[in-house]
C-alpha atoms as a PDB file:
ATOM      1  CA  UNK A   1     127.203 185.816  78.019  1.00  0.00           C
ATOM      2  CA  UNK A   2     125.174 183.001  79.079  1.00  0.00           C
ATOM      3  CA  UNK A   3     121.724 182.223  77.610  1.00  0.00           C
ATOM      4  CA  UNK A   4     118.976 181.554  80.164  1.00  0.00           C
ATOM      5  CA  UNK A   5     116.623 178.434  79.272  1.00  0.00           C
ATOM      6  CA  UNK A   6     113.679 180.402  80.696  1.00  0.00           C
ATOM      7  CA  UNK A   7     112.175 181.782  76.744  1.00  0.00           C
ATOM      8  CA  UNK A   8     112.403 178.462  75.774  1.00  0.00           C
ATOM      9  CA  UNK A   9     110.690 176.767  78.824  1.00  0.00           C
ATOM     10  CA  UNK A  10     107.302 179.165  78.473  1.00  0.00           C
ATOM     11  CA  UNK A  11     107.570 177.713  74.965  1.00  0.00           C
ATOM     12  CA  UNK A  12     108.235 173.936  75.393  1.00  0.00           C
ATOM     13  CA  UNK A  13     105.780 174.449  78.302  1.00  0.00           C
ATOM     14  CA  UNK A  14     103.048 175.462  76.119  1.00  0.00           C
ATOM     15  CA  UNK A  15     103.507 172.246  73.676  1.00  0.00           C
ATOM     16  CA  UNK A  16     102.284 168.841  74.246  1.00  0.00           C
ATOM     17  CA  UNK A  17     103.030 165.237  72.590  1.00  0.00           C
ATOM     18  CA  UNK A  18      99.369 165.500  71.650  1.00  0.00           C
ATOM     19  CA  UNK A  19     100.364 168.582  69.439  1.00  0.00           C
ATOM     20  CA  UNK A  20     103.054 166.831  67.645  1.00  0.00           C
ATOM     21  CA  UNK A  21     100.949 163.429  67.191  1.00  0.00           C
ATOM     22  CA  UNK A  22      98.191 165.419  65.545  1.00  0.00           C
ATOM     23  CA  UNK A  23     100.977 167.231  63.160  1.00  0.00           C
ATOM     24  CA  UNK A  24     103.255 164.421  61.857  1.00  0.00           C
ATOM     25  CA  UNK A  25     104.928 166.461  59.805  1.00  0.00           C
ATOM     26  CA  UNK A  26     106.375 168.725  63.040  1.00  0.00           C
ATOM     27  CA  UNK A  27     108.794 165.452  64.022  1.00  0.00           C
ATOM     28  CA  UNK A  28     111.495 164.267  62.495  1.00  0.00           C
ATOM     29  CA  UNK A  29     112.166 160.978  60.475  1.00  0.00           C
ATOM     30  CA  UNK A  30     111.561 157.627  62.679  1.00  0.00           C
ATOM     31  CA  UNK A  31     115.504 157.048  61.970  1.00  0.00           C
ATOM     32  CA  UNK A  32     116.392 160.801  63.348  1.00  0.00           C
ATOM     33  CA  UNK A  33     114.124 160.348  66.036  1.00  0.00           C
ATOM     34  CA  UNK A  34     115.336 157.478  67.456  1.00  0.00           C
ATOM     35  CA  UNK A  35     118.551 158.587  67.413  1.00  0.00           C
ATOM     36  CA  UNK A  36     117.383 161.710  68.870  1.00  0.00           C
ATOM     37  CA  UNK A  37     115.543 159.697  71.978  1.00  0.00           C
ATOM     38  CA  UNK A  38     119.232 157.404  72.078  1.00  0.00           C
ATOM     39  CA  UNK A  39     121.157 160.410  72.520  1.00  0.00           C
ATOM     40  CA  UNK A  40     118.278 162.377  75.252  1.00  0.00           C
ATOM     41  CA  UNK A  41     118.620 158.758  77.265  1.00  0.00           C
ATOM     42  CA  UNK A  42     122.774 158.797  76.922  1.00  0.00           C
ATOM     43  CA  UNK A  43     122.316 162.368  78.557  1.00  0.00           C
ATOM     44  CA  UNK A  44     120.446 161.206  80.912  1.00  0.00           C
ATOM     45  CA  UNK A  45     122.472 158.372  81.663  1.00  0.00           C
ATOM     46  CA  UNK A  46     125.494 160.894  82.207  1.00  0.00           C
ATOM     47  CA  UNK A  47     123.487 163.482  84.667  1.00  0.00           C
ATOM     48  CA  UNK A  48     122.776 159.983  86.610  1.00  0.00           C
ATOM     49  CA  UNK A  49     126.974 159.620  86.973  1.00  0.00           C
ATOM     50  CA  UNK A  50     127.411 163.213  87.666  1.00  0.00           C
ATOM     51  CA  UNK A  51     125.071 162.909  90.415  1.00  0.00           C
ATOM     52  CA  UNK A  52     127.298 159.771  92.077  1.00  0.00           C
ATOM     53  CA  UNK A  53     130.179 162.281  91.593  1.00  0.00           C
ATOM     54  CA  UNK A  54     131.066 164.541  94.314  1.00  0.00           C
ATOM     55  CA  UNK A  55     129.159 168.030  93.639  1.00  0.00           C
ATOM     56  CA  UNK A  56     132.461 170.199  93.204  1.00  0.00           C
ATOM     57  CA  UNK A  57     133.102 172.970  90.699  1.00  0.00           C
ATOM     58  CA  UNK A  58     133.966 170.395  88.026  1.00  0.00           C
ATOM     59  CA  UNK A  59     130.867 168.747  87.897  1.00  0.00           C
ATOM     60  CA  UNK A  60     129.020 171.874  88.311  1.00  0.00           C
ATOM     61  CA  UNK A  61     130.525 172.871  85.221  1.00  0.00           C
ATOM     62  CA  UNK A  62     129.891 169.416  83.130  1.00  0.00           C
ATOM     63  CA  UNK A  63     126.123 170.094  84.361  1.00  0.00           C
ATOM     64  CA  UNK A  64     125.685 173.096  83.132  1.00  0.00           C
ATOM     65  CA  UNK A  65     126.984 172.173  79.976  1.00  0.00           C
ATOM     66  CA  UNK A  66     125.023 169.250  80.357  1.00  0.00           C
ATOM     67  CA  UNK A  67     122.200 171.251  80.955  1.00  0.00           C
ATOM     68  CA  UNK A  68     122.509 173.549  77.692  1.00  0.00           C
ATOM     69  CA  UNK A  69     122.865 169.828  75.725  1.00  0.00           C
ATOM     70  CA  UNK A  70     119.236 168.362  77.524  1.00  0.00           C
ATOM     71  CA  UNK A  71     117.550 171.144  75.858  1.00  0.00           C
ATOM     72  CA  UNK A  72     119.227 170.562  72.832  1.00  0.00           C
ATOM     73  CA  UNK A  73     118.277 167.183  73.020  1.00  0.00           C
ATOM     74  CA  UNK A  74     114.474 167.972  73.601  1.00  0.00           C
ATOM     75  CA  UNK A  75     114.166 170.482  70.989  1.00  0.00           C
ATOM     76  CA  UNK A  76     115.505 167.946  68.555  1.00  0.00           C
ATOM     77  CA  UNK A  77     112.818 165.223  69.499  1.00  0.00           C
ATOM     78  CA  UNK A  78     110.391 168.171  68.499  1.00  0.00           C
ATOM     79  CA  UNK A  79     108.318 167.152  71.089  1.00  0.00           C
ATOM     80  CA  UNK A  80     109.132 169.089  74.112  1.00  0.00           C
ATOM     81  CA  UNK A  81     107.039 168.965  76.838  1.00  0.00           C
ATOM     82  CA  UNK A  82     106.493 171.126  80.117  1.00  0.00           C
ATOM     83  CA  UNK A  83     106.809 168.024  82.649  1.00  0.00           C
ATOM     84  CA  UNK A  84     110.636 167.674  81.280  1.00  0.00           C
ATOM     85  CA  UNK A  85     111.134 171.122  80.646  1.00  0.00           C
ATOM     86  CA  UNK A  86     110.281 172.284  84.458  1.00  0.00           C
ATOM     87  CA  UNK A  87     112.564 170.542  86.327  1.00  0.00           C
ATOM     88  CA  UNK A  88     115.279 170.869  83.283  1.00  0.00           C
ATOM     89  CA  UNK A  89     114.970 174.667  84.166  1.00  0.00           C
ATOM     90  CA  UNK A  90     114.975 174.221  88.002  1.00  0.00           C
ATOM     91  CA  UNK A  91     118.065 171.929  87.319  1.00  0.00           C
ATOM     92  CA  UNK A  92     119.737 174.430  85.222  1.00  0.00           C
ATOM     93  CA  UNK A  93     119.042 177.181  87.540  1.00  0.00           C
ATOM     94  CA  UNK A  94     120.271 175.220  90.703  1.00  0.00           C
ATOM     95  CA  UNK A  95     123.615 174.221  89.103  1.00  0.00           C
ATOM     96  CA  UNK A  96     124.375 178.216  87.960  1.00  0.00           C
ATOM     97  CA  UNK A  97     123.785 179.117  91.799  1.00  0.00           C
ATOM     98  CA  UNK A  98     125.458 175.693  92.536  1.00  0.00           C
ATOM     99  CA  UNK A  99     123.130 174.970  95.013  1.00  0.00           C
ATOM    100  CA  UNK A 100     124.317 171.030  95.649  1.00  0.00           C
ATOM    101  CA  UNK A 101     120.788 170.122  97.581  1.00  0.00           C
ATOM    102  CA  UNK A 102     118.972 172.192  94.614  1.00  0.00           C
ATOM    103  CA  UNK A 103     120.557 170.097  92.065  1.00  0.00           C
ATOM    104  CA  UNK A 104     120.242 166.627  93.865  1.00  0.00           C
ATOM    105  CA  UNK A 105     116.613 167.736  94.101  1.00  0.00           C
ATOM    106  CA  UNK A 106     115.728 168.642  90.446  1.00  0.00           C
ATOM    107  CA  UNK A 107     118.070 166.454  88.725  1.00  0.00           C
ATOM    108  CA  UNK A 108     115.982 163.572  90.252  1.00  0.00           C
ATOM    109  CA  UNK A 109     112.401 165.824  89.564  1.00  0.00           C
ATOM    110  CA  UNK A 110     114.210 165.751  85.791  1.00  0.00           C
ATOM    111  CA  UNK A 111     115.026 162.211  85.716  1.00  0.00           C
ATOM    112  CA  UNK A 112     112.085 160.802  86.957  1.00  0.00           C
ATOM    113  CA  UNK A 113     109.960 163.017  84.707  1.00  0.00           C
ATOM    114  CA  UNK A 114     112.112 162.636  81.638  1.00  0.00           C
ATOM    115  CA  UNK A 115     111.926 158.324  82.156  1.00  0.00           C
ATOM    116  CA  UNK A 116     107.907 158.819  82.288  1.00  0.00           C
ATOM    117  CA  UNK A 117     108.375 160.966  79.019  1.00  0.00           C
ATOM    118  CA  UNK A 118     110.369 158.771  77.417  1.00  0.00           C
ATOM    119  CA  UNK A 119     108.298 155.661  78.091  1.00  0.00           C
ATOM    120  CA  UNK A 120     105.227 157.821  77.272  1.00  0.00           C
ATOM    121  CA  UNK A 121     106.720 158.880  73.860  1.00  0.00           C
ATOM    122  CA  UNK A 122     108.058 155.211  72.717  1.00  0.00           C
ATOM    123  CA  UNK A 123     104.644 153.272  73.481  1.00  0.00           C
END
């Protein structure tokens, strides 16, 4: 039984960087959460390969797996935000119907919004 991202995306949706600035307490150590933002980037790093590799049933597989780990990833930063979590969803989504031109399309909505994140969050 697979669990769909879509409870979690109204949620992350709903929270903002804003939220978690104003609540320090809500994130995690500055040790934890750069490890946290290492391992996100590392992720990302790998989607960027899997999207070099041909889009076969092997690397629809790694992406969806992938997919599962993003979230994890986000959720662990404690500062998920609906501009990531979106196109993570759309991604996710695409690669379960493995829709190759759906995936090329959000995977690079996800990147692009995840490296404007990222540089948003570590300013």
């Amino acid at each position: 039984m697979k669990v769909h991202l879509l409870p979690v995306s109204l949620t992350v949706a709903m929270m903002s960087p804003a939220m978690v600035i104003a609540n320090p307490a809500s994130t995690a150590s500055g040790h934890s959460l750069h490890a946290a933002v290492m391992q996100l980037s590392a992720h990302n790093q790998f989607l960027q390969q899997l999207l070099n590799a041909p889009l076969d049933s092997a690397t629809f597989s790694l992406m969806d797996e992938l997919s599962y780990q993003l979230e994890s990833d986000l959720l662990l930063l404690g500062t998920p935000s609906a501009p990531v979590a979106a196109p993570l969803e759309s991604l996710h989504q695409a690669v379960e119907h493995q829709d190759g031109n759906a995936v090329l399309l959000h995977a690079t909505a996800y990147l692009s919004a995840a490296q404007l994140w990222l540089g948003l969050q570590q300013s």
